[in-house]
Protein backbone atom coordinates (compact mmCIF):
# COMPACT_ATOMS: atom_id res chain seq x y z
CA UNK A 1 183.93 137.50 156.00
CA UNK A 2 186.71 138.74 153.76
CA UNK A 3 190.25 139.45 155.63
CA UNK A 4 192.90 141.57 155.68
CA UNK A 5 196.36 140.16 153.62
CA UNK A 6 199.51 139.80 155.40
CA UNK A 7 202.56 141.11 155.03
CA UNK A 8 205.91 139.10 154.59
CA UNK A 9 207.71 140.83 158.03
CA UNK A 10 204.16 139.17 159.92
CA UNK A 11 203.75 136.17 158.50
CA UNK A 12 207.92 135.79 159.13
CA UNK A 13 206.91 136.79 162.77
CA UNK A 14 204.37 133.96 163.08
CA UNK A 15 207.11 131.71 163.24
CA UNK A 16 205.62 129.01 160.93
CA UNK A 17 208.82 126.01 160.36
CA UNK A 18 207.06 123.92 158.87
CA UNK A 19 205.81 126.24 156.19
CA UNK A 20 207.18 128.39 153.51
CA UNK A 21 205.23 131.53 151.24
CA UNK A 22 205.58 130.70 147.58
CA UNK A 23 204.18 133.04 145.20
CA UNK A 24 200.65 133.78 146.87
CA UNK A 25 200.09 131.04 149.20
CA UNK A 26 202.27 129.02 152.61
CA UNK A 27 203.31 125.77 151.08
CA UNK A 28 203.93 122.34 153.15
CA UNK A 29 205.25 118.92 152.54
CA UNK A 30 205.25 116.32 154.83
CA UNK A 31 206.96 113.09 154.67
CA UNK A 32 204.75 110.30 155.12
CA UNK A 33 205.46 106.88 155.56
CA UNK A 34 203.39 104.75 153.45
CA UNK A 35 199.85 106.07 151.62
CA UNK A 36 197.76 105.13 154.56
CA UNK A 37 199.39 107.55 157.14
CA UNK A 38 199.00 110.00 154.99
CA UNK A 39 195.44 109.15 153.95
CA UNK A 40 195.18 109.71 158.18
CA UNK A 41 196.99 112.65 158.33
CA UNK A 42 194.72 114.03 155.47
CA UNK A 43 191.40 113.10 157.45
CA UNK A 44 192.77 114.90 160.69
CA UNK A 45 193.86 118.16 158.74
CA UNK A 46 190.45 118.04 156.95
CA UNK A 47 188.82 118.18 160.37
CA UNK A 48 190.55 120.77 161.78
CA UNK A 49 189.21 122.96 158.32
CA UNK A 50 186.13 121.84 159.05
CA UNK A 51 186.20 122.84 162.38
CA UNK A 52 187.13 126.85 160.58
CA UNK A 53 185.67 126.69 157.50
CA UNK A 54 188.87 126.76 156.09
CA UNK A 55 191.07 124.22 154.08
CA UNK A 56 193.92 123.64 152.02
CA UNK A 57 194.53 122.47 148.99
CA UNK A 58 195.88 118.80 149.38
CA UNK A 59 197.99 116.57 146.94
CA UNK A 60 199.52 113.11 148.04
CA UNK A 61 202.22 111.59 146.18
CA UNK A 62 204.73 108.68 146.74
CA UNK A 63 205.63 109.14 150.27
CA UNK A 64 204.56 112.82 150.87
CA UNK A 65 201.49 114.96 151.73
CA UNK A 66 201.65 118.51 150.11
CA UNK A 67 199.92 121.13 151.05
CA UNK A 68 198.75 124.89 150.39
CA UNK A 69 197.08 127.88 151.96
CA UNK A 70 195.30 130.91 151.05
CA UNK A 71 192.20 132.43 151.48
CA UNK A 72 190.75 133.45 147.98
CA UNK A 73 188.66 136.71 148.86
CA UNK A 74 191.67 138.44 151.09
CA UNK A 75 191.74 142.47 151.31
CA UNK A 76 194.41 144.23 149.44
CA UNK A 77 194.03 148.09 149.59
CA UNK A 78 196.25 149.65 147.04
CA UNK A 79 198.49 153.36 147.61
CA UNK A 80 195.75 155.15 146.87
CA UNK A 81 193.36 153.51 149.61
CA UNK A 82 191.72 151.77 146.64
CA UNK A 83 190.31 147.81 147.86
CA UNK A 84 190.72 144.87 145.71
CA UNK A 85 189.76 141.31 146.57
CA UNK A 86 192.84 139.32 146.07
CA UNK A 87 194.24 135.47 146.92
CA UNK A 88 196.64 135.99 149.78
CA UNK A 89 197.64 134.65 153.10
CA UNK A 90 195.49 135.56 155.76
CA UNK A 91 195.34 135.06 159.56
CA UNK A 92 193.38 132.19 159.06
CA UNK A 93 195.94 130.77 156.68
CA UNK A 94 198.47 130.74 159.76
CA UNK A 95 196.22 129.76 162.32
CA UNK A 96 195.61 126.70 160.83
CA UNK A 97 199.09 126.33 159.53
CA UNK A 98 199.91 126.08 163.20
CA UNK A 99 197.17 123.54 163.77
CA UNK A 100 198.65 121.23 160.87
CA UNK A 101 201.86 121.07 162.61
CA UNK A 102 200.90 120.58 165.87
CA UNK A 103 198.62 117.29 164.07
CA UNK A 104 201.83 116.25 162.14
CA UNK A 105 203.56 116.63 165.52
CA UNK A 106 200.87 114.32 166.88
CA UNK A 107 201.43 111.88 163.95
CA UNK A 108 204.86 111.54 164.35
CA UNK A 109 205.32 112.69 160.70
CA UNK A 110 207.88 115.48 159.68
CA UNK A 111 207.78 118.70 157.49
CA UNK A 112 210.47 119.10 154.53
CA UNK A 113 210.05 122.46 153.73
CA UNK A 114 212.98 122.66 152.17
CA UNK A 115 211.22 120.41 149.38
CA UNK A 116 208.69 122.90 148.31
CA UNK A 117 208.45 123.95 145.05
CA UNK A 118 205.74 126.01 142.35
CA UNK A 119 206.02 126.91 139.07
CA UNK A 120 204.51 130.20 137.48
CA UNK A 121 204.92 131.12 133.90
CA UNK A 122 205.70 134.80 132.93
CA UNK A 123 204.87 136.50 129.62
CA UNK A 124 206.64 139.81 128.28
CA UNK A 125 203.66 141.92 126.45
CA UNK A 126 202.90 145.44 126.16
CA UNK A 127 199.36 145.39 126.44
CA UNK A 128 198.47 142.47 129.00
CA UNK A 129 195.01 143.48 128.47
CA UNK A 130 194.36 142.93 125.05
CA UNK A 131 196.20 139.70 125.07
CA UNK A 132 195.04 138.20 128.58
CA UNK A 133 191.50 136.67 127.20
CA UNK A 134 193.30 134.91 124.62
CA UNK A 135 195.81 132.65 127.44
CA UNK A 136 192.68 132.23 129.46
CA UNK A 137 190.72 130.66 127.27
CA UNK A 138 193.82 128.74 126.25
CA UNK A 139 195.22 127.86 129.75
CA UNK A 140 191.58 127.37 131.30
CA UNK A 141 188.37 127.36 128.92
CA UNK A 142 187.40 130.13 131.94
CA UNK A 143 187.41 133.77 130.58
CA UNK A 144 187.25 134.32 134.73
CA UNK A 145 190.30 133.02 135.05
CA UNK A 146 191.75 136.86 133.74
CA UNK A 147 192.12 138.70 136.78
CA UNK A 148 191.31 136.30 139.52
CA UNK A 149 192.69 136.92 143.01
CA UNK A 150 194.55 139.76 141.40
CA UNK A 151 194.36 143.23 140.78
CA UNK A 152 195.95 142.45 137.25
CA UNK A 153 195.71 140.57 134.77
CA UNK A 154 197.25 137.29 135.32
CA UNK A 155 195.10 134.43 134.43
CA UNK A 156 194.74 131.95 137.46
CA UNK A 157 192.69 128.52 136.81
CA UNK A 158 190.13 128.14 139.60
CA UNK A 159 191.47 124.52 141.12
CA UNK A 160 195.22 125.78 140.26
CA UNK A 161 195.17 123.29 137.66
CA UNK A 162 197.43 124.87 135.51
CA UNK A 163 200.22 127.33 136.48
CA UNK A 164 199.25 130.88 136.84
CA UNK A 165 200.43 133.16 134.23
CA UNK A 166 202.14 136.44 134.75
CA UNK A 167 202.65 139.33 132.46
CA UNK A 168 205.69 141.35 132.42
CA UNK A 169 206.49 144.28 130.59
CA UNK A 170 207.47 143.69 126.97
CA UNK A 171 211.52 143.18 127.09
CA UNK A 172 212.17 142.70 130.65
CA UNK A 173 212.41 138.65 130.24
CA UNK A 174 215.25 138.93 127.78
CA UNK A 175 215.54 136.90 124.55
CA UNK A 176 212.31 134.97 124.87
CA UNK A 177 209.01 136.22 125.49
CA UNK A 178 208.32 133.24 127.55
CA UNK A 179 210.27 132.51 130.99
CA UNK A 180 209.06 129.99 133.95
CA UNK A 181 209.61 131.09 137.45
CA UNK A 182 210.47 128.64 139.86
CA UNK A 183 209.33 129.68 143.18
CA UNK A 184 211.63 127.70 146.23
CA UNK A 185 212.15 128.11 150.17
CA UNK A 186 214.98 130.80 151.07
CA UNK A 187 217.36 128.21 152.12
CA UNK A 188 217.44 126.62 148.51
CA UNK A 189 218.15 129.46 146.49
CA UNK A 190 222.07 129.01 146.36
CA UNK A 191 222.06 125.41 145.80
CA UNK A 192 219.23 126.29 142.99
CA UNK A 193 221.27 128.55 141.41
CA UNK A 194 224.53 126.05 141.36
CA UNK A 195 222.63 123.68 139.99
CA UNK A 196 221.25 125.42 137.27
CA UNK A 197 225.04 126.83 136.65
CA UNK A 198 226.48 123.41 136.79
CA UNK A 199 224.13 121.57 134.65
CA UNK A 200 225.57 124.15 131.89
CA UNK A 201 223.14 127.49 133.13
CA UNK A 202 224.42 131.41 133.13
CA UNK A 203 223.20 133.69 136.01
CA UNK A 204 222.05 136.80 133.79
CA UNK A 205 220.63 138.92 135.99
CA UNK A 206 221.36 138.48 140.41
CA UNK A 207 220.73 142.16 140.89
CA UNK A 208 217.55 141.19 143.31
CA UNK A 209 218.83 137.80 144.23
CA UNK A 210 218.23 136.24 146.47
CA UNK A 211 214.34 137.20 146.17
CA UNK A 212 215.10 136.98 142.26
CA UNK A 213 217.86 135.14 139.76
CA UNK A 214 217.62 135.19 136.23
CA UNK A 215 218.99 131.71 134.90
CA UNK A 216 219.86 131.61 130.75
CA UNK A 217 220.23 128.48 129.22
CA UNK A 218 222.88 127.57 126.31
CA UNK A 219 220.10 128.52 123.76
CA UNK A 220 219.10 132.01 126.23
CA UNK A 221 215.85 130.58 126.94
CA UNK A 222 215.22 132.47 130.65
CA UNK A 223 213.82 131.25 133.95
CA UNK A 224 213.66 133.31 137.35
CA UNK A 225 214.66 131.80 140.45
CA UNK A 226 212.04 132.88 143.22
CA UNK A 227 212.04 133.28 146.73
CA UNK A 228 209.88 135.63 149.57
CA UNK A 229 212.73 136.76 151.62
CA UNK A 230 210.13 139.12 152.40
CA UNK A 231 208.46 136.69 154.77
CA UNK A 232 211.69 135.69 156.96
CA UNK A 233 214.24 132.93 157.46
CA UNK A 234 211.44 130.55 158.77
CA UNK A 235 208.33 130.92 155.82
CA UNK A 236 209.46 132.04 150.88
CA UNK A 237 208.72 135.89 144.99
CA UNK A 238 206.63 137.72 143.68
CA UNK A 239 205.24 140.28 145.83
């Protein structure tokens, strides 16, 4: 059963703390103790998507549990009225979003979503069409991967093995065709931005900020600094 997307003002009214919207999905991280607790909070959070149909994409690292949401077939109807089957965040993306905390809560493990990061790549062109077959057969080996869970042409591996791809309009990005965009929570988006300046960075472009901030670096290489305020103080773009 394919759902409707949601909107940054609702998801921002679902009042989700422990959870922030990066790019398409509601990103986690939860600080775990040693890998055992979170091999245990990974079992309960699997059970409560089984109990759905519905689960997110898991990582564990050294002494965290990360964690992502989206539904992959989600309803996006365009100005025009026109539907196209996108990846966004759902109702069922929240609903268990709440569930996950309230088992964290019950595990006596904490969120840091302060901590959550993704990285997207971005690619000036003029004709994203022509060129888009060519970066997913590079990026994935999967011509599918052109257009999936968008309306575009972006090239998004399957298992989000790679970082999606973005294309921009040809001389938007600045002196490089390339440019990474770092997606972070709200909160971090000044102390992003410092850091970048600090470390020897130029702010070239705040006109959007805080949603969007150009960095250059000394050689004018570009990366955007992303954030959904879109989605509210309490959840993190690209929209």
């Amino acid at each position: 059963m394919t759902m409707d997307m949601l909107m940054g003002d609702q998801i921002a009214a679902a009042g989700l703390a422990d959870w922030r919207k990066l790019a398409q999905r509601l990103h986690a991280r939860y600080v775990v103790t040693d890998f055992g607790a979170g091999v245990r909070f990974v079992a309960a959070v699997g059970d409560a998507g089984d109990e759905i149909g519905h689960h997110p994409r898991v990582a564990m690292s050294h002494g965290c549990v990360d964690l992502e949401m989206v539904t992959d077939d989600t309803v996006y109807r365009d100005d025009d009225g026109t539907e196209h089957v996108v990846a966004w965040v759902t109702q069922q993306d929240v609903d268990l979003a709440r569930r996950i905390t309230e088992i964290a809560a019950q595990h006596g493990i904490r969120a840091d979503p302060a901590a959550v990061t993704e990285i997207e790549l971005g690619l000036d062109t003029a004709d994203s069409a022509r060129i888009a077959p060519v970066w997913a057969a590079l990026l994935t080996g999967d011509p599918d991967a052109q257009g999936r869970g968008t309306p575009g042409d972006e090239v998004r591996h399957a298992t989000a093995r790679v970082p999606n791809l973005w294309f921009d309009v040809a001389g938007e990005g600045g002196s490089t065709p390339f440019h990474v965009e770092v997606y972070v929570a709200p909160e971090v988006v000044e102390q992003r931005v410092a850091a970048a300046v600090a470390a020897g960075g130029t702010v070239v472009d705040d006109s959007n900020a805080p949603g969007l901030t150009v960095i250059a670096d000394q050689d004018g290489n570009r990366g955007v600094i992303c954030a959904d305020v879109s989605a509210g103080s309490s959840t993190g773009e690209r929209s």
